[in-house]
PDB file of N, CA and C in Angstrom:
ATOM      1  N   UNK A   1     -17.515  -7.694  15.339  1.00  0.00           N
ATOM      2  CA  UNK A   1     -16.411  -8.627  15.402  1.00  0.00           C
ATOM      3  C   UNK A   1     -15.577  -8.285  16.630  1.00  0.00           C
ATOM      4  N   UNK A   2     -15.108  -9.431  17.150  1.00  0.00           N
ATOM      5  CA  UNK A   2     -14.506  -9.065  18.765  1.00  0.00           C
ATOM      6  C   UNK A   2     -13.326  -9.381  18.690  1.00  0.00           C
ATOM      7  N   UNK A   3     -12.171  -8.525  19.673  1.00  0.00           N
ATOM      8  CA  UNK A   3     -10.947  -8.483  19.073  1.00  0.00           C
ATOM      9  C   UNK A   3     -10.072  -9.812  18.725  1.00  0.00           C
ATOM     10  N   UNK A   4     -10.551 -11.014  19.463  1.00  0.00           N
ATOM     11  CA  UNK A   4     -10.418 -12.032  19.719  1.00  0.00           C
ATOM     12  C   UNK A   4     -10.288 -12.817  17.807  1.00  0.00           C
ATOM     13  N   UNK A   5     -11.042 -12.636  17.512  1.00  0.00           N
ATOM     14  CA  UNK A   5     -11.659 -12.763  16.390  1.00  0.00           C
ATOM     15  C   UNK A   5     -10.880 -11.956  15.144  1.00  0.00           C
ATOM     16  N   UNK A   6     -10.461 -10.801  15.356  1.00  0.00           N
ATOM     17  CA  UNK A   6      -9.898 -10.062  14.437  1.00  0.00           C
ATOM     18  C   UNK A   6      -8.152 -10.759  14.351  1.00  0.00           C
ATOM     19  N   UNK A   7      -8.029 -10.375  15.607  1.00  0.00           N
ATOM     20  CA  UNK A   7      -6.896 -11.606  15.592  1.00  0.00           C
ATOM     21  C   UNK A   7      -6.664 -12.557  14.919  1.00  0.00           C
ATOM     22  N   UNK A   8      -8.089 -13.430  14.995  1.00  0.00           N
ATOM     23  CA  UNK A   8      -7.607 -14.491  13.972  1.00  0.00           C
ATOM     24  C   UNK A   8      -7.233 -14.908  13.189  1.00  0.00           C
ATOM     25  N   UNK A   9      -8.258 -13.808  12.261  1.00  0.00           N
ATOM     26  CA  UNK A   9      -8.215 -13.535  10.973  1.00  0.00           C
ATOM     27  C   UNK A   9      -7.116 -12.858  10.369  1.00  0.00           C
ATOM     28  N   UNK A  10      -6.318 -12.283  11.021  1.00  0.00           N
ATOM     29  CA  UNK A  10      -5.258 -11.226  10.634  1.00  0.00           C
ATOM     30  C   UNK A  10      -4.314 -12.219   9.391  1.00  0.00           C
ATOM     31  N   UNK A  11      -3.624 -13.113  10.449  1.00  0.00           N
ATOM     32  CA  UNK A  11      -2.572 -14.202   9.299  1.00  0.00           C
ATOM     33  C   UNK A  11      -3.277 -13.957   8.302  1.00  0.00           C
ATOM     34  N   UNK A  12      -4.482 -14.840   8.308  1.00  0.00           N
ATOM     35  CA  UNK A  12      -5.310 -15.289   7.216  1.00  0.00           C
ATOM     36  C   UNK A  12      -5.311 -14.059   5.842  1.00  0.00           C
ATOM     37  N   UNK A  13      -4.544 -12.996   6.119  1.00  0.00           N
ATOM     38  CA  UNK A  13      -4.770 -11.956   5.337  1.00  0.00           C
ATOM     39  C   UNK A  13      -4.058 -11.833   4.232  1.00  0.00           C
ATOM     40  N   UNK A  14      -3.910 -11.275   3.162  1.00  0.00           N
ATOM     41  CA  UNK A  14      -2.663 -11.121   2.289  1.00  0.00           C
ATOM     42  C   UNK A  14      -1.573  -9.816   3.197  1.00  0.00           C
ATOM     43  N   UNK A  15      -0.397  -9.892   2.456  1.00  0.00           N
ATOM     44  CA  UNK A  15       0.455  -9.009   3.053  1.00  0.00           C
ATOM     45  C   UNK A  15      -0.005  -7.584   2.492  1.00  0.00           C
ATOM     46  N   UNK A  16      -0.840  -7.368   1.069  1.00  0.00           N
ATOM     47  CA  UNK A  16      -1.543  -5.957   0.794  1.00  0.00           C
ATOM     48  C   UNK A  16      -2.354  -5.663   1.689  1.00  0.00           C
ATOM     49  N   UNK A  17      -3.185  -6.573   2.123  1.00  0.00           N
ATOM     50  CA  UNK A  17      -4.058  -6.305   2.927  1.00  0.00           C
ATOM     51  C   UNK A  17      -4.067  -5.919   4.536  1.00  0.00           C
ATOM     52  N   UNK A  18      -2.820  -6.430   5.140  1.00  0.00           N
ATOM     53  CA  UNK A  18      -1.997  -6.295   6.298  1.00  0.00           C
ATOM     54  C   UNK A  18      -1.954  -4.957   6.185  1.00  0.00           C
ATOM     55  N   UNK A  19      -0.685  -4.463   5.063  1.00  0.00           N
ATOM     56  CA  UNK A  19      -0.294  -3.414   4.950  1.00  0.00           C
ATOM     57  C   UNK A  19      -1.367  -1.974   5.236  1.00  0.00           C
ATOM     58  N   UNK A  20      -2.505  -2.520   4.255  1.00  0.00           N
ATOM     59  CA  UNK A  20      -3.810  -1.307   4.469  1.00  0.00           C
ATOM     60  C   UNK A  20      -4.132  -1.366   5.979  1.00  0.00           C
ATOM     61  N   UNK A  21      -4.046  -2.316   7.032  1.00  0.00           N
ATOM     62  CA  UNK A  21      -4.490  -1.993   8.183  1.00  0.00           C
ATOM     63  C   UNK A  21      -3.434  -1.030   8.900  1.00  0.00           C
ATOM     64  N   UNK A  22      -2.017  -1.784   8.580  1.00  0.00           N
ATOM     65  CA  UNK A  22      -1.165  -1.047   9.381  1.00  0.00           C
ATOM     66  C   UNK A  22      -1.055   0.733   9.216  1.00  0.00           C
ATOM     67  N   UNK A  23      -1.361   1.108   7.677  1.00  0.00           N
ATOM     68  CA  UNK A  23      -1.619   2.306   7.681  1.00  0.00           C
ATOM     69  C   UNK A  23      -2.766   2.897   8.000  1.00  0.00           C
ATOM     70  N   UNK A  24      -4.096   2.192   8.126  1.00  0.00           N
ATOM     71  CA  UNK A  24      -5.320   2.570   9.400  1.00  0.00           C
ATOM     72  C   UNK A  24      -4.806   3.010  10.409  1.00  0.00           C
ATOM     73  N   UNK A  25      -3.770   2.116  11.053  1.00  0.00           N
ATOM     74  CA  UNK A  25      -3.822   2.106  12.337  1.00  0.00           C
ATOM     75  C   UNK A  25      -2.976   3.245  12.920  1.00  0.00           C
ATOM     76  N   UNK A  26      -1.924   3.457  11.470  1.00  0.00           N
ATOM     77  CA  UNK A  26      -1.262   4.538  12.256  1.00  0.00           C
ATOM     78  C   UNK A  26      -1.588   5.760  11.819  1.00  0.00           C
ATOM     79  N   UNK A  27      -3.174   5.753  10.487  1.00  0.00           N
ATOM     80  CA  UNK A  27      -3.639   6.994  10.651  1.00  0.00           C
ATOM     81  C   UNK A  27      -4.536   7.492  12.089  1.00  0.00           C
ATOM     82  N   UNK A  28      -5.312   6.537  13.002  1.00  0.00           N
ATOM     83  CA  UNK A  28      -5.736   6.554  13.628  1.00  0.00           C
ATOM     84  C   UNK A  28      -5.649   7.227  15.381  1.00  0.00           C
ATOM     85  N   UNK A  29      -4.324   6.527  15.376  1.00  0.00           N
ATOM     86  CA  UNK A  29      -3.134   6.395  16.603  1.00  0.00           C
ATOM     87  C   UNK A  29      -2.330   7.180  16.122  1.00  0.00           C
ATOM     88  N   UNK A  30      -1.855   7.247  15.217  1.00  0.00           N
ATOM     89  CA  UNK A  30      -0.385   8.093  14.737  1.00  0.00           C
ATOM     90  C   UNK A  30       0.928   6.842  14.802  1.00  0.00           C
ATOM     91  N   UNK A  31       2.089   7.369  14.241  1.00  0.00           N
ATOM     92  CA  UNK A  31       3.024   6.468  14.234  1.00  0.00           C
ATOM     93  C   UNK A  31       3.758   5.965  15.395  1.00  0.00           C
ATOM     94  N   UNK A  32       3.007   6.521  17.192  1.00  0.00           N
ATOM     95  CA  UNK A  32       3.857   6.279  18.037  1.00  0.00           C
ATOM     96  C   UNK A  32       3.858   5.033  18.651  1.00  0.00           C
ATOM     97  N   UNK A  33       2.866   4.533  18.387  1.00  0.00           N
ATOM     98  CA  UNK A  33       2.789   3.011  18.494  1.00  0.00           C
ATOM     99  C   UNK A  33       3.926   2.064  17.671  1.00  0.00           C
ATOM    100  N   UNK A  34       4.451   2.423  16.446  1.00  0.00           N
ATOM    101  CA  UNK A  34       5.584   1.800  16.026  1.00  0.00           C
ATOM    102  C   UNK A  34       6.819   1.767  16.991  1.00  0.00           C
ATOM    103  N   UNK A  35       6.599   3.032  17.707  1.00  0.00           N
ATOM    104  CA  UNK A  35       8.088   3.146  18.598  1.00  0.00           C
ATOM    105  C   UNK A  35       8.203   1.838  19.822  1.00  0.00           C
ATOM    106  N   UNK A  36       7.035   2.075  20.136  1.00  0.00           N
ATOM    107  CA  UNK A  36       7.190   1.158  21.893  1.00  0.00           C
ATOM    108  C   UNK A  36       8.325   0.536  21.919  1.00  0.00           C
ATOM    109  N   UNK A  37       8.790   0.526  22.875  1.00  0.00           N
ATOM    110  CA  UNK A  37      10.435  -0.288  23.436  1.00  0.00           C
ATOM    111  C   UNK A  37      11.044  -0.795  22.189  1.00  0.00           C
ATOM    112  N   UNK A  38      11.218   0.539  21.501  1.00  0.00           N
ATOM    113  CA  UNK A  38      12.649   1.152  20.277  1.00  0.00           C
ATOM    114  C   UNK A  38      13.898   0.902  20.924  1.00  0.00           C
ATOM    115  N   UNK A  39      14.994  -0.046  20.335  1.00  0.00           N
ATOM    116  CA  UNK A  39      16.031   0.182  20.941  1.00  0.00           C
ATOM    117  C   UNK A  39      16.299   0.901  19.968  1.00  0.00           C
ATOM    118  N   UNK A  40      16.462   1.477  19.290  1.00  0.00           N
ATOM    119  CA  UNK A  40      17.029   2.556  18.064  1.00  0.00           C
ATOM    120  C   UNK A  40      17.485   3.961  18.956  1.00  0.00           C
ATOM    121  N   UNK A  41      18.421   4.614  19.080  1.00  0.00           N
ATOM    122  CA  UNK A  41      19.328   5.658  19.671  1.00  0.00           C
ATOM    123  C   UNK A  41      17.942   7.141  18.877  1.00  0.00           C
ATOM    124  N   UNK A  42      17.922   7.849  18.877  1.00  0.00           N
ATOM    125  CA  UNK A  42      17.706   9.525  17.960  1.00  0.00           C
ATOM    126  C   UNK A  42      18.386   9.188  16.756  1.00  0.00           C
ATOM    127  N   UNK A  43      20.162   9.153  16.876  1.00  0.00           N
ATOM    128  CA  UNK A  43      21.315   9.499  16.095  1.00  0.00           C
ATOM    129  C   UNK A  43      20.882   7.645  15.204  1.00  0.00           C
ATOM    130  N   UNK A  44      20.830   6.846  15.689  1.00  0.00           N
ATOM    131  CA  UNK A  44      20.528   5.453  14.436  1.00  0.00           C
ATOM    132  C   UNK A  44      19.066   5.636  13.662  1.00  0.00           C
ATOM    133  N   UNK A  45      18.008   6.352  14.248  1.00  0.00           N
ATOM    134  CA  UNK A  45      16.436   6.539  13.488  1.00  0.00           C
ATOM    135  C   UNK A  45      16.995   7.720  12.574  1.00  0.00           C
ATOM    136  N   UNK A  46      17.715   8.676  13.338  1.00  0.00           N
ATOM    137  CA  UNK A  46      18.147  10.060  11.943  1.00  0.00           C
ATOM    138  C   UNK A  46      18.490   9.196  11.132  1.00  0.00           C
ATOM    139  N   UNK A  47      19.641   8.311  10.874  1.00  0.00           N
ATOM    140  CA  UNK A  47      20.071   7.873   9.996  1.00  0.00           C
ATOM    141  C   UNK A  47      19.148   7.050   9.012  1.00  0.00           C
ATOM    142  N   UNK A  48      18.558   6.311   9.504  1.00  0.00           N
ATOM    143  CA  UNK A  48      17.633   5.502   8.763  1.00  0.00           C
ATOM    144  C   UNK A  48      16.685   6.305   8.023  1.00  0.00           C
ATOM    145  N   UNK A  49      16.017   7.695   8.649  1.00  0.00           N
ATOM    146  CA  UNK A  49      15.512   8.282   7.946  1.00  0.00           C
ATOM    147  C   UNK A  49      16.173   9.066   7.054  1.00  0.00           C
ATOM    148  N   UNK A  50      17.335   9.409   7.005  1.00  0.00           N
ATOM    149  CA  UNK A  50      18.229  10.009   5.987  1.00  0.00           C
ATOM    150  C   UNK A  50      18.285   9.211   4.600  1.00  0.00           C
ATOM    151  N   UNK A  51      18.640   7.850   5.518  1.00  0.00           N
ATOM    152  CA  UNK A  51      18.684   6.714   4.073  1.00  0.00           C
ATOM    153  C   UNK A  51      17.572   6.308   3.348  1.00  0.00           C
ATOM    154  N   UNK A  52      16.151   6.600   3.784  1.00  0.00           N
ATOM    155  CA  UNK A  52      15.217   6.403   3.437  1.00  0.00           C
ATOM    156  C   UNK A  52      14.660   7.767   2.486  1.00  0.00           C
ATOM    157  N   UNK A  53      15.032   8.717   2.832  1.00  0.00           N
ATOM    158  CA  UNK A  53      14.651   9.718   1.759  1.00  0.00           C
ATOM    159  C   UNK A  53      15.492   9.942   0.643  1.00  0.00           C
ATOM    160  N   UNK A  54      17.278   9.099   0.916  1.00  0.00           N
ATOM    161  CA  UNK A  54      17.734   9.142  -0.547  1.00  0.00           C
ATOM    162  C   UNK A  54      16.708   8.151  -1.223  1.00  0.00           C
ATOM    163  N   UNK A  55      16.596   6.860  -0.785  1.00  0.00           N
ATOM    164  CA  UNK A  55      16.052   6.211  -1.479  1.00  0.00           C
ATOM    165  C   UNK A  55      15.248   6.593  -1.952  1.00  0.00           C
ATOM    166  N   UNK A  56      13.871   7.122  -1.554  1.00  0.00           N
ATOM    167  CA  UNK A  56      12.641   7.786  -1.768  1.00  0.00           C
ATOM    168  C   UNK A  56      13.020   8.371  -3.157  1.00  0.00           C
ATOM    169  N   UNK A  57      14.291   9.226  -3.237  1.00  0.00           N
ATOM    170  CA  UNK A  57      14.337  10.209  -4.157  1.00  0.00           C
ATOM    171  C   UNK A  57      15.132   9.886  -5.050  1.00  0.00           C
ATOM    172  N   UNK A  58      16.260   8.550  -5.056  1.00  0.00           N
ATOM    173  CA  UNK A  58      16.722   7.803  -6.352  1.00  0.00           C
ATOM    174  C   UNK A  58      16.582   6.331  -6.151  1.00  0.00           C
ATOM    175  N   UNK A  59      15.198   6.224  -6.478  1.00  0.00           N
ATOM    176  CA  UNK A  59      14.774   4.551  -6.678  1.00  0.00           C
ATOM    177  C   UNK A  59      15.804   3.772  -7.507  1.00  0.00           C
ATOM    178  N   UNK A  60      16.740   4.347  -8.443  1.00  0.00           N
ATOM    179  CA  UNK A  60      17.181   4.238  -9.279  1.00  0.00           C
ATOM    180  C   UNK A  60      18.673   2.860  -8.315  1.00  0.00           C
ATOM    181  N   UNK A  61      19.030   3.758  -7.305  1.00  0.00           N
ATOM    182  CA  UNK A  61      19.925   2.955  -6.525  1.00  0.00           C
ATOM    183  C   UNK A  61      19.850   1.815  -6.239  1.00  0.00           C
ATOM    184  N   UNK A  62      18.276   1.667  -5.677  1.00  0.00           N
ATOM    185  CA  UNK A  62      18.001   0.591  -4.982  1.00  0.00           C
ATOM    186  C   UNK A  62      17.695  -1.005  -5.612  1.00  0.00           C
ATOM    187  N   UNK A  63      17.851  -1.901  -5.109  1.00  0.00           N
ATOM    188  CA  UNK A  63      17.790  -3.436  -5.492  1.00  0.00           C
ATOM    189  C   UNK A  63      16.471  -4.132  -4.440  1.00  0.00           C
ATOM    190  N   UNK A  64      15.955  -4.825  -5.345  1.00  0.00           N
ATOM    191  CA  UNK A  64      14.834  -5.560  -4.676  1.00  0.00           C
ATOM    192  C   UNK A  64      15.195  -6.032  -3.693  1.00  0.00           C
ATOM    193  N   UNK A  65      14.665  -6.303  -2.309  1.00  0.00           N
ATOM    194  CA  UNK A  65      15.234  -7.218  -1.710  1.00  0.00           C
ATOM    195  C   UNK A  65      15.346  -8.837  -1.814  1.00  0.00           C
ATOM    196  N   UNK A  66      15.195  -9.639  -2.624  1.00  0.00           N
ATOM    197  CA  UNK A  66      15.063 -10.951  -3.486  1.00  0.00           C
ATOM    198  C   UNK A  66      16.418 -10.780  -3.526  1.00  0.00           C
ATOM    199  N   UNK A  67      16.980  -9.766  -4.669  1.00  0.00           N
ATOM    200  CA  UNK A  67      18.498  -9.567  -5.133  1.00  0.00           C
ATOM    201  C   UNK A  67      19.507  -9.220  -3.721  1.00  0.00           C
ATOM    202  N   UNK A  68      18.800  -8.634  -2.916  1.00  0.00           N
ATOM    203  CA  UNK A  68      20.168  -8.262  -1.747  1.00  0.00           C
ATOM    204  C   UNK A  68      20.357  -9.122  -0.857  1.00  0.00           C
ATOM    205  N   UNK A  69      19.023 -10.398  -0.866  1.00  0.00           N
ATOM    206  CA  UNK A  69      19.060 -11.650   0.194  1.00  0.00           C
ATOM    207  C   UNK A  69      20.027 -12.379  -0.738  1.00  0.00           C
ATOM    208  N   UNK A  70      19.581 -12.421  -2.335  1.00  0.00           N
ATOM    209  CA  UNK A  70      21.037 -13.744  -3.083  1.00  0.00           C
ATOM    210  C   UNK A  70      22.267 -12.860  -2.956  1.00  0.00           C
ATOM    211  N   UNK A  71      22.681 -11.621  -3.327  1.00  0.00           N
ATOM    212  CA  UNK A  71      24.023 -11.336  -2.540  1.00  0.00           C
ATOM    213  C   UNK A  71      24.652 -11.369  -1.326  1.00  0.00           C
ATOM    214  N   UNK A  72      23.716 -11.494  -0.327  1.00  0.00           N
ATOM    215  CA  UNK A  72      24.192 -11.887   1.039  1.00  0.00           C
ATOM    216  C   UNK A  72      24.388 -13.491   1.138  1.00  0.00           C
ATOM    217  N   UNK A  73      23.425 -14.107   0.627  1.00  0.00           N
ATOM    218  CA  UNK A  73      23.669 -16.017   0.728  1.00  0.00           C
ATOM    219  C   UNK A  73      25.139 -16.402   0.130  1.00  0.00           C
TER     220      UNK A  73
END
């Protein structure tokens, strides 16, 4: 299959199925391909990863995002 082609098919995919490539890809490559032209600072990614391991560690906090898009509307 030629990349042309893989392309195509990608939309065509479910979002589980997306997901399994994107973690191929960054077992493959590693995660530095997510970075490319990051405007994110060091000091705004610390943070995000800070907030991401409370979460990690009290799911309990968190709200679907369904529920945090109808509190923002």
């Amino acid at each position: 299959m030629s990349k042309t082609e893989i392309l195509e098919e990608l939309p065509k995919l479910t979002p589980e199925d997306r997901y399994e490539i994107r973690l191929k890809l960054a077992e493959l490559d590693g995660d530095v391909w997510l970075d490319d032209d990051d405007p994110l600072t060091d000091e705004e990614k610390g943070l995000l990863e800070t907030r991401l391991a409370d979460m990690e560690h009290h799911p309990e906090k968190s709200i679907p995002w369904e529920e945090a898009k109808r509190r923002i509307g």
